[in-house]
C-alpha atoms as a PDB file:
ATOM      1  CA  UNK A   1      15.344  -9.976  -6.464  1.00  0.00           C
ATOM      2  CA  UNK A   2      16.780  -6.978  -5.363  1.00  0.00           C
ATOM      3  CA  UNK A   3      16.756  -5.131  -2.042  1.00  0.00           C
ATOM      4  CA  UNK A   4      14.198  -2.350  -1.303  1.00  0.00           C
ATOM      5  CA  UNK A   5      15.865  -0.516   1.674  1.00  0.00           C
ATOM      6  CA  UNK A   6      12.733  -1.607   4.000  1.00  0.00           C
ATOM      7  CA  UNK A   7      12.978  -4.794   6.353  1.00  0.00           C
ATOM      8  CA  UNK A   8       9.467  -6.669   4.840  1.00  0.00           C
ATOM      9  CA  UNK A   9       9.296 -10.189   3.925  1.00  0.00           C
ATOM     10  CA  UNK A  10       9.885 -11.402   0.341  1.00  0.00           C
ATOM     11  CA  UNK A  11       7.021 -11.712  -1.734  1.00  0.00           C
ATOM     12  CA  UNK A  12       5.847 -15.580  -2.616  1.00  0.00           C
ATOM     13  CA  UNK A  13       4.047 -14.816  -5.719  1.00  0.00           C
ATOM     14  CA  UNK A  14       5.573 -15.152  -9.205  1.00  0.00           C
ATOM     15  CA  UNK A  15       6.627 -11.900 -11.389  1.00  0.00           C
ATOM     16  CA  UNK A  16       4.755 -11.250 -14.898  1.00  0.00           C
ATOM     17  CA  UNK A  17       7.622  -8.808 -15.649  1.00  0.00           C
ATOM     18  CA  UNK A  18       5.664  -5.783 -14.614  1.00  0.00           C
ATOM     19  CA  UNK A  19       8.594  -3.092 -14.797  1.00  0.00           C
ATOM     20  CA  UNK A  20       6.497  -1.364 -11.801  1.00  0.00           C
ATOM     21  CA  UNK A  21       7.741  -4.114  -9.385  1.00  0.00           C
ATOM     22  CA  UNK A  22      10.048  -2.765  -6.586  1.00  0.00           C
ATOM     23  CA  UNK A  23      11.518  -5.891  -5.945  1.00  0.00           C
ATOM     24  CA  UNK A  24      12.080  -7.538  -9.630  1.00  0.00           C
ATOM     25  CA  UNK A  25      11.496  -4.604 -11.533  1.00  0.00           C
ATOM     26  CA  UNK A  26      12.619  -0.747 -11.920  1.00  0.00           C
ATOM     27  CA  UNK A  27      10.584   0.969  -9.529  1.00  0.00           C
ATOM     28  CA  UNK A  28      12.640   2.736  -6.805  1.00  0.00           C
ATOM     29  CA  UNK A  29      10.742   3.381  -3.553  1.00  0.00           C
ATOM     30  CA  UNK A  30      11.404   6.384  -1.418  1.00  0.00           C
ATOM     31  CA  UNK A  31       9.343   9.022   1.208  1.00  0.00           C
ATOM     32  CA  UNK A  32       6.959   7.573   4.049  1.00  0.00           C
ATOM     33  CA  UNK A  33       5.838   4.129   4.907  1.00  0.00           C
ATOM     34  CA  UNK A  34       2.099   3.117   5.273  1.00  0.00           C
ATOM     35  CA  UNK A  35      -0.237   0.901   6.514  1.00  0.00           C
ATOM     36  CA  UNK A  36      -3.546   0.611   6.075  1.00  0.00           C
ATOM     37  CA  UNK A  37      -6.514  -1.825   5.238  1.00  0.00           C
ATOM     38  CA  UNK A  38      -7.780  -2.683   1.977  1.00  0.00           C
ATOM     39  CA  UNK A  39     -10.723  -1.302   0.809  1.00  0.00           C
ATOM     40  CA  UNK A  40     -10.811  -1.809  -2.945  1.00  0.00           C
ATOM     41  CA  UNK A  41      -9.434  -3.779  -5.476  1.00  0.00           C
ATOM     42  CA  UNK A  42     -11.942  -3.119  -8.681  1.00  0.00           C
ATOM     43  CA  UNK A  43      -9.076  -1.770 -11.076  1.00  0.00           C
ATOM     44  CA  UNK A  44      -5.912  -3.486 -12.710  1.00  0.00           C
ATOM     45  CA  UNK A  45      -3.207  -3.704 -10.302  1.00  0.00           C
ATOM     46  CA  UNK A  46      -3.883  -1.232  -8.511  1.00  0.00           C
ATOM     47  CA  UNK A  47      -6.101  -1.252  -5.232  1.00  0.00           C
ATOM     48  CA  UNK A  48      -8.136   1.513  -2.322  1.00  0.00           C
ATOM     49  CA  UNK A  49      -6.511   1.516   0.987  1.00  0.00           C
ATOM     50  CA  UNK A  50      -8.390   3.118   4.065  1.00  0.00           C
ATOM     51  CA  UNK A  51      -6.540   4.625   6.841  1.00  0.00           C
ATOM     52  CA  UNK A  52      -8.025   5.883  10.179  1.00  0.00           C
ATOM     53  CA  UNK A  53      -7.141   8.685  12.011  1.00  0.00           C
ATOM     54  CA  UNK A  54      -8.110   9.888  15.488  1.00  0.00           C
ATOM     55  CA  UNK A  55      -7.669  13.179  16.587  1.00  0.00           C
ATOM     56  CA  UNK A  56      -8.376  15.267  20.064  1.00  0.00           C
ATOM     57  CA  UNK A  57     -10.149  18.653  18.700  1.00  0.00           C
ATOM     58  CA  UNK A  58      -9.187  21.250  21.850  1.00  0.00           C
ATOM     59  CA  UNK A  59     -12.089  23.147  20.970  1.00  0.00           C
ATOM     60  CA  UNK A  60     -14.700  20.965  21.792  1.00  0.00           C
ATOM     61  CA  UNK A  61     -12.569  18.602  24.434  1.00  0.00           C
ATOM     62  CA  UNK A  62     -13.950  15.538  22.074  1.00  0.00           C
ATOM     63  CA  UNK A  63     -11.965  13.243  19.424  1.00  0.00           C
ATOM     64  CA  UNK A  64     -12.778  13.377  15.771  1.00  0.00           C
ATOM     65  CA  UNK A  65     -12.379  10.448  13.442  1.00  0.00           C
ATOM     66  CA  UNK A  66     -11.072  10.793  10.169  1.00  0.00           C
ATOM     67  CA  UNK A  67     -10.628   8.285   7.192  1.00  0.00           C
ATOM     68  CA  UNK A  68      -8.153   9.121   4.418  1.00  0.00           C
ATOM     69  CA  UNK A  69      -7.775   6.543   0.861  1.00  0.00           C
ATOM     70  CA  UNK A  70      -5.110   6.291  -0.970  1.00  0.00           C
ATOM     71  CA  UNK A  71      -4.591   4.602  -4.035  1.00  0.00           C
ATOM     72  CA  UNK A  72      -1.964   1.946  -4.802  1.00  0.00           C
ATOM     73  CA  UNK A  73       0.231  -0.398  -7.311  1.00  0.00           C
ATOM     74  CA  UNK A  74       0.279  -4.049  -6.186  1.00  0.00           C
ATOM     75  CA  UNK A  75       2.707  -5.848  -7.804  1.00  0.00           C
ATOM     76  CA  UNK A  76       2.050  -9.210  -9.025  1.00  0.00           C
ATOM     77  CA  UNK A  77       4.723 -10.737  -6.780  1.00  0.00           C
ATOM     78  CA  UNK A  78       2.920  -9.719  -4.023  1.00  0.00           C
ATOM     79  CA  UNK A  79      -0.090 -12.104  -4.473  1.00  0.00           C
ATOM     80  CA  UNK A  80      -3.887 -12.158  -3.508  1.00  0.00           C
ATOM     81  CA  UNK A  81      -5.195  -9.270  -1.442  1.00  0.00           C
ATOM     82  CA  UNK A  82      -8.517  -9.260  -0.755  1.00  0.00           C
ATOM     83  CA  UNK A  83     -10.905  -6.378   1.309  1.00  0.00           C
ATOM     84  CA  UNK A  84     -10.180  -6.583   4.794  1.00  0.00           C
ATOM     85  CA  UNK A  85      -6.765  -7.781   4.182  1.00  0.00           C
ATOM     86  CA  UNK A  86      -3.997  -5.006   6.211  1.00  0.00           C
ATOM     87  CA  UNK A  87      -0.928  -3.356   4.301  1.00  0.00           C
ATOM     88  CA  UNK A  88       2.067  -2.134   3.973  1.00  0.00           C
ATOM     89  CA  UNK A  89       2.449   0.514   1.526  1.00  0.00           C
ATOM     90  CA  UNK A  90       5.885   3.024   0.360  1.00  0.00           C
ATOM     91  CA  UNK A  91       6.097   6.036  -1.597  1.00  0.00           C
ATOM     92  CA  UNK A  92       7.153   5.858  -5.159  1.00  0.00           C
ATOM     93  CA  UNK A  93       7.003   8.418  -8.139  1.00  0.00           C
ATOM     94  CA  UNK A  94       3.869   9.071  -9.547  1.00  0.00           C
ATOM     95  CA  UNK A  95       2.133   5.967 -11.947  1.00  0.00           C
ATOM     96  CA  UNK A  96      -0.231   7.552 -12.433  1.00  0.00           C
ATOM     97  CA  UNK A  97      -2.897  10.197 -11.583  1.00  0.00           C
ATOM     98  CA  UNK A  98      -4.005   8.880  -8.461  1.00  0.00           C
ATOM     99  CA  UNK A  99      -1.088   6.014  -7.724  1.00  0.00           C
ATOM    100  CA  UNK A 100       1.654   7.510  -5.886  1.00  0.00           C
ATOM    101  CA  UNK A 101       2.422   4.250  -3.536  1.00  0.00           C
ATOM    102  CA  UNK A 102       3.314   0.949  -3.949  1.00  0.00           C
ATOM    103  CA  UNK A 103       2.260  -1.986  -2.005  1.00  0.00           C
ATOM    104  CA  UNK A 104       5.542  -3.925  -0.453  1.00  0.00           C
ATOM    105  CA  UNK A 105       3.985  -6.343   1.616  1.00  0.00           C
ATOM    106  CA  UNK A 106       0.648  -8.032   2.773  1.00  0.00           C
ATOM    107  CA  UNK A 107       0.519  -8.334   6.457  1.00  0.00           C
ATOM    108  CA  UNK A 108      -3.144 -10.495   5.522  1.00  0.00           C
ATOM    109  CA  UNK A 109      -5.703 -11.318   8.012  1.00  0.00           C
ATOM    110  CA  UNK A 110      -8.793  -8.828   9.149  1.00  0.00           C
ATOM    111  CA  UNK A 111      -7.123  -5.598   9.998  1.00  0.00           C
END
């Protein structure tokens, strides 16, 4: 296992030798660090994440809330997610269309 430049914990799971691993296989991370909670998980290895925003709108004198998804790789070190479950997600290249993070660690429990 090799070090990803964040402080997370190691993953328990086992590796299927997915070369889109950060920590077993060649996928370097780099760029911002996210967390979120998990919205989706209908497509292979890869899973929705929902992130709220709240914002003060000067205009009106009100806050606005805002909801942003993002699209991510979980490894299969990292284990079971399930909806509800809160993450912690890095920037990678691009996988794919949509997947530009990667899912480093499962911080678990109802977000």
């Amino acid at each position: 296992m090799r070090d990803i430049g964040i402080d997370v914990k190691n993953p328990a799971g086992e590796w299927d030798g997915d070369a889109n691993c950060p920590f077993y296989g060649s996928l370097r991370l780099r760029g911002q660090v996210l967390e979120g909670t998990v919205s989706g998980i209908g497509m292979q290895k890869t899973i929705t994440i929902e992130r709220h925003n709240v914002r003060y709108m000067q205009k009106y004198e009100r806050f606005e809330k805002r909801t942003s998804v993002v699209s991510a790789h979980l490894p299969s070190c990292i284990g079971e997610v399930s909806i509800g479950d809160s993450v912690k997600l890095m920037e990678c290249r691009p996988l794919s269309k949509t997947v530009s993070f990667c899912v480093v660690e499962s911080i678990g429990g109802e977000a």
